[in-house]
Protein backbone atom coordinates (compact mmCIF):
# COMPACT_ATOMS: atom_id res chain seq x y z
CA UNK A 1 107.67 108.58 59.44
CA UNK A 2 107.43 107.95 63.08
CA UNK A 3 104.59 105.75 64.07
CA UNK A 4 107.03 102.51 64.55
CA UNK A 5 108.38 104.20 67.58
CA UNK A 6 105.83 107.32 69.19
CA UNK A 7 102.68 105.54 67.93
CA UNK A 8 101.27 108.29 66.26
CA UNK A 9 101.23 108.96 62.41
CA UNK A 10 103.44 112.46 61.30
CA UNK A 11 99.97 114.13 60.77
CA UNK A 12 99.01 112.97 64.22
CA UNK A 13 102.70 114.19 65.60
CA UNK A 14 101.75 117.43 64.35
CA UNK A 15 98.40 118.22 65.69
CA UNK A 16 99.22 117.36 69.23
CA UNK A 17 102.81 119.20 69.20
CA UNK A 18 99.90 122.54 67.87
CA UNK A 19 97.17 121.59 70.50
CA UNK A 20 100.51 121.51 73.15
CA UNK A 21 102.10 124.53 72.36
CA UNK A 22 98.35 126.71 72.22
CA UNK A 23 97.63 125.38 75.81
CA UNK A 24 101.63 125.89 77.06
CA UNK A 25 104.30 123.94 78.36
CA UNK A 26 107.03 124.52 80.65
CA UNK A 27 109.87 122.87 81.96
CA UNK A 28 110.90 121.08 78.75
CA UNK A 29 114.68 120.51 77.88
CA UNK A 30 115.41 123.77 75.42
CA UNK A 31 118.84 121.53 73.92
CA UNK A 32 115.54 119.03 72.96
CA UNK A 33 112.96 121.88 72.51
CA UNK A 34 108.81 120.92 72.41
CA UNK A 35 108.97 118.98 69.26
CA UNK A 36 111.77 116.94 70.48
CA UNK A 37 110.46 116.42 74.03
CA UNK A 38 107.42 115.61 72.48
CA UNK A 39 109.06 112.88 70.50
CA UNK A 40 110.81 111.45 73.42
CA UNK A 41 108.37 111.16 75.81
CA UNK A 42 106.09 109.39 73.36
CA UNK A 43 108.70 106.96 72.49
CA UNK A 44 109.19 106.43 75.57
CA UNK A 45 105.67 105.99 76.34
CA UNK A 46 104.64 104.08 73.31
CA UNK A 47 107.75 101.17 73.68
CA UNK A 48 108.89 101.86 77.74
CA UNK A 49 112.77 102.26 76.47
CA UNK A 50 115.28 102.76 78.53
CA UNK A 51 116.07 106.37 78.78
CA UNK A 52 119.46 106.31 78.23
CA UNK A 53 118.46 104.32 74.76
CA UNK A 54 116.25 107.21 73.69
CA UNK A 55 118.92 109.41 74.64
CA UNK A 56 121.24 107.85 72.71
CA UNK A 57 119.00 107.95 69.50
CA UNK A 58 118.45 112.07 70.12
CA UNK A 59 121.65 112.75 70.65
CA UNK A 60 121.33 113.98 74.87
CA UNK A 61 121.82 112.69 78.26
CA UNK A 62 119.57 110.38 80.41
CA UNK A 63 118.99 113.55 82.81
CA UNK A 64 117.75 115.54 79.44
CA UNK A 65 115.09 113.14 78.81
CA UNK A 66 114.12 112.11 82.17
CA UNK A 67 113.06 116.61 82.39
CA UNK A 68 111.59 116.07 78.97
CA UNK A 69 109.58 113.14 79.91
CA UNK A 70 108.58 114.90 83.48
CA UNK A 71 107.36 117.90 81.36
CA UNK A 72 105.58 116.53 78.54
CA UNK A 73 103.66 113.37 80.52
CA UNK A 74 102.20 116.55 82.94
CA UNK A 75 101.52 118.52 79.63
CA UNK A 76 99.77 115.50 77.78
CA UNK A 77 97.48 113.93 80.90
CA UNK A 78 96.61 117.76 81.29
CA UNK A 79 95.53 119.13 77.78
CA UNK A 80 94.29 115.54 76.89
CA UNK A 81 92.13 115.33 79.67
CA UNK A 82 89.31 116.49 77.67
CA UNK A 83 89.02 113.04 75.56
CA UNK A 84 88.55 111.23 78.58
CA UNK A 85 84.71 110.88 80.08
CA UNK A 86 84.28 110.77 83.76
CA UNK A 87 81.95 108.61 85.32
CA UNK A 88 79.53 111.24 85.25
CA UNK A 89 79.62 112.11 81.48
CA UNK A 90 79.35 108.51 80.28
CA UNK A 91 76.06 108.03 78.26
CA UNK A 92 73.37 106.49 80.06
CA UNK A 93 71.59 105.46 77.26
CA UNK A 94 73.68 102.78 75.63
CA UNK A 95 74.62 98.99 76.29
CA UNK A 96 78.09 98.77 77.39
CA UNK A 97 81.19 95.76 77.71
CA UNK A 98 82.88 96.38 81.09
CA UNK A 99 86.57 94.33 82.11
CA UNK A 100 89.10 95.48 84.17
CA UNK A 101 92.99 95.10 83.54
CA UNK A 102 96.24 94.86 85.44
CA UNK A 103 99.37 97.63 84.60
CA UNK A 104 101.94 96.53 86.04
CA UNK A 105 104.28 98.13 88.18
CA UNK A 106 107.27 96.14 90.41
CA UNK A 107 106.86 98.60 93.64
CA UNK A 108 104.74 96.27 95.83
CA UNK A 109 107.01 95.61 98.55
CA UNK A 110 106.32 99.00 99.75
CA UNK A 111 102.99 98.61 98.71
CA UNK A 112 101.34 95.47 99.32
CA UNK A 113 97.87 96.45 98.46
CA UNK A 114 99.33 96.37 94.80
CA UNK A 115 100.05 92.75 94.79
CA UNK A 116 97.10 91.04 92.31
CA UNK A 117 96.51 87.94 93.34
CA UNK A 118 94.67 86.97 90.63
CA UNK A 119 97.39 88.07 87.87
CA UNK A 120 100.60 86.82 90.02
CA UNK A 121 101.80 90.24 89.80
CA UNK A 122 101.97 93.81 91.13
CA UNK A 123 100.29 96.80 89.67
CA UNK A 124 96.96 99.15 89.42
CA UNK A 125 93.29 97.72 88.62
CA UNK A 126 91.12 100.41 85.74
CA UNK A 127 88.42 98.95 84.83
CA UNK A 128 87.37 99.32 80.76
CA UNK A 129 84.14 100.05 79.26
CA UNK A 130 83.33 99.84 75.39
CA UNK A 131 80.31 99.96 73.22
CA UNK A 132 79.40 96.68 72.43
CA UNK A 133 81.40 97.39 68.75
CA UNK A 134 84.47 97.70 70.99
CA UNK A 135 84.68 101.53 70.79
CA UNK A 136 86.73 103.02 73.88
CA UNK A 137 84.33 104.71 76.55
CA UNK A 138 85.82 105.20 79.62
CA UNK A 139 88.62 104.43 82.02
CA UNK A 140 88.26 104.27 85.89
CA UNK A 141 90.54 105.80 87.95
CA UNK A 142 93.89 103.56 88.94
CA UNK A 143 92.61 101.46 91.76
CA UNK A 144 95.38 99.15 94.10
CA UNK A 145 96.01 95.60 92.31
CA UNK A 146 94.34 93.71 95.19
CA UNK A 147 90.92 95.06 94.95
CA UNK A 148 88.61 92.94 92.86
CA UNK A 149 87.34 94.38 89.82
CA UNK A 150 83.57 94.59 90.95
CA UNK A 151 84.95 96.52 93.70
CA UNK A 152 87.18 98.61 91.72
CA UNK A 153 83.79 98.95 89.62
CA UNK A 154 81.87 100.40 92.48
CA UNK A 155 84.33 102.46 93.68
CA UNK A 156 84.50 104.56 90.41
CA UNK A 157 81.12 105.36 91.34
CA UNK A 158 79.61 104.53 87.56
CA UNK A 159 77.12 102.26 87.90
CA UNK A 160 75.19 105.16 89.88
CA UNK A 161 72.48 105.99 88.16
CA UNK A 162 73.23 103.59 85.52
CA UNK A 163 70.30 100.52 84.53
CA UNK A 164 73.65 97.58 83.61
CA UNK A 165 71.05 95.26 83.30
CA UNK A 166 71.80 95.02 79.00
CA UNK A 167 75.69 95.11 80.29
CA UNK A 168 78.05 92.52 79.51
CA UNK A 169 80.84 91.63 81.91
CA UNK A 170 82.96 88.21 83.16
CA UNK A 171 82.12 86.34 86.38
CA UNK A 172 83.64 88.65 88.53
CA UNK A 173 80.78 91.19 87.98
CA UNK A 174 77.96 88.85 89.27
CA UNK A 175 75.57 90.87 91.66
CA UNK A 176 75.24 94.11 89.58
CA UNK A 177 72.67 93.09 87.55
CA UNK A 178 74.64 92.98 84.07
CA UNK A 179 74.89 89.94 82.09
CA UNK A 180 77.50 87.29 82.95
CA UNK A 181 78.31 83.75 82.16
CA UNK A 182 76.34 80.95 84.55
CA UNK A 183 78.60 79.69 87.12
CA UNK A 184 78.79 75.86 87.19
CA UNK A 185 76.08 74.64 90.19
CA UNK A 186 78.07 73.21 93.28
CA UNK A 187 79.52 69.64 92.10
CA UNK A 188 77.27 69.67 88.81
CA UNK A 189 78.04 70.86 85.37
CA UNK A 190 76.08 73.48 83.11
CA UNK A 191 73.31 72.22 80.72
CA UNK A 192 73.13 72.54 77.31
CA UNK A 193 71.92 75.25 77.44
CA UNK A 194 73.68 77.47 79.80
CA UNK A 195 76.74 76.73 78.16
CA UNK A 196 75.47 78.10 74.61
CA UNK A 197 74.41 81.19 76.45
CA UNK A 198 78.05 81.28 78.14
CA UNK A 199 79.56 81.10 74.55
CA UNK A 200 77.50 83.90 73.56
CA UNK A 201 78.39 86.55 76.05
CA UNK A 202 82.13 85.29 75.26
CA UNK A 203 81.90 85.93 72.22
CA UNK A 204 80.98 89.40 73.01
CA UNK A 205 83.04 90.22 75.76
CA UNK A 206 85.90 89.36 73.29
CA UNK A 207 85.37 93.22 72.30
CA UNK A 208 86.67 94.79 75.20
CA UNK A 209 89.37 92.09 75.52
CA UNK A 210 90.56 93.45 72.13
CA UNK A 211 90.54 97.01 73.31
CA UNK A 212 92.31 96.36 76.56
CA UNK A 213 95.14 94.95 74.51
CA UNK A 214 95.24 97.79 72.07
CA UNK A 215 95.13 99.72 74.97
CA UNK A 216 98.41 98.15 76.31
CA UNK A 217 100.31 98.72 72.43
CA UNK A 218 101.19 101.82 74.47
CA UNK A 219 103.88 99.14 76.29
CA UNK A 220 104.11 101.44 79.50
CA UNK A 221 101.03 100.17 80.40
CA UNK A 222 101.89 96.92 79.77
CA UNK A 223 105.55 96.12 80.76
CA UNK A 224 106.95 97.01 84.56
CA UNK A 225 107.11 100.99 85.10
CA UNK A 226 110.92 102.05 86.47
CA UNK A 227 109.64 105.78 87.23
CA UNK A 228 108.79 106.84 90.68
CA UNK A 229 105.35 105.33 91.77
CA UNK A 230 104.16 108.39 92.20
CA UNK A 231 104.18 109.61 88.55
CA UNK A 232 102.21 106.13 87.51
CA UNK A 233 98.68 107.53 87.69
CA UNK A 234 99.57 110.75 85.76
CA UNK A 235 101.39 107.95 82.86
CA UNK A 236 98.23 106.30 83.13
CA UNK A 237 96.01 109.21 82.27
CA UNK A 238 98.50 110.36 79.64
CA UNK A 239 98.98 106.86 78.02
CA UNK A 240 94.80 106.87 77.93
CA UNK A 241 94.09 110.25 76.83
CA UNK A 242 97.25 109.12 73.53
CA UNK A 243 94.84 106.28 73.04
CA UNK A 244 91.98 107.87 72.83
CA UNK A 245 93.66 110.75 70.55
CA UNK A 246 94.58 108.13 68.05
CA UNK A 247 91.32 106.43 67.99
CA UNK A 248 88.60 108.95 68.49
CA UNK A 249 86.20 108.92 65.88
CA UNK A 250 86.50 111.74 63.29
């Protein structure tokens, strides 16, 4: 039983070491092998441990699972791919929950477009749309820290074509024609009856709120990455494509 440390049941383990080894993978560690580089790079993605730690536990050096992780974060974000709609593919015909999230990474002082003002903290903006029953849709691409989310939103390109107008979203979204909580008038307060309505699209946003943060049990996305800045995006994909691989519906 493994699920306490790669996040994924034994039956789970097994059909993604099969759907791995059909499409190939190279560079791996052979002392380690697929199954075991497997097993360390989802450890390491599922609880962001110190590599020397998960060494430790199989047994190799730090340099062994650093190649393992290399090989097998490229393998997953590649083969996994498929479980992850583009902006293009999303339905059009549905109601949708949209938030965006911070993952953090401590690399801003060569990047200062990272820096999030509005979390206090460095990292890359995806924004997060779910069904309005808080099923996973779609994940933008990584956007820099400091840009807003309704610009991150437009960026991603997937309100083209899109009618948001039975959308739900947070304050930030206001101007795209979803639905969003009143903002207080200019030194007055809501009425009555604004502030029910602002309850209510709490209450539902609360979905994709939930999601985001089952999103982020997969702790590289939600604890500071150590790994090159470059690699991020690719963990990103790979820790997104895991998710949705554990939660797709049957």
């Amino acid at each position: 039983m493994m699920e306490c440390t790669t996040g994924l049941t034994d039956d789970e383990f097994d059909g993604l070491l099969a759907w791995l080894r059909e499409e190939g993978v190279e560079g791996y560690p052979p002392i380690l092998g697929l199954s075991g580089s497997l097993r360390a790079t989802l450890m390491y993605l599922r609880q962001n441990i110190v590599q020397a730690v998960i060494g430790e536990i199989l047994g190799v050096s730090q340099p062994t699972i650093s190649r393992a992780i290399k090989a097998l974060t490229e393998a997953i974000s590649r083969t996994l791919a498929v479980l992850l709609l583009t902006a293009e593919e999303v339905p059009r015909d549905c109601d949708y929950v949209v938030d965006g999230t911070l993952f953090p990474c401590p690399d801003w002082r060569k990047r200062r477009d990272l820096w999030s003002v509005k979390h206090g903290s460095a990292g890359m903006n995806v924004q997060i749309l779910v069904r309005l029953n808080g099923e996973f849709m779609w994940a933008s691409d990584p956007y820099p820290g400091s840009m807003h989310d309704v610009a991150a939103l437009d960026a991603s390109g997937l309100l083209e074509g899109m009618d948001p107008s039975g959308w739900i979203g947070d304050k930030g979204y206001v101007g795209r024609g979803m639905i969003t909580p009143h903002k207080k008038p200019p030194n007055g307060e809501l009425d009555e009856k604004a502030k029910e309505e602002n309850k209510s699209v709490n209450r539902i946003r609360q979905v994709v709120e939930r999601t985001i943060a089952h999103i982020k049990s997969w702790k590289i996305l939600h604890t500071p990455y150590r790994r090159p800045l470059e690699t991020f995006e690719q963990t990103i994909t790979a820790a997104l494509a895991l998710y949705s691989f554990k939660t797709a519906p049957e």
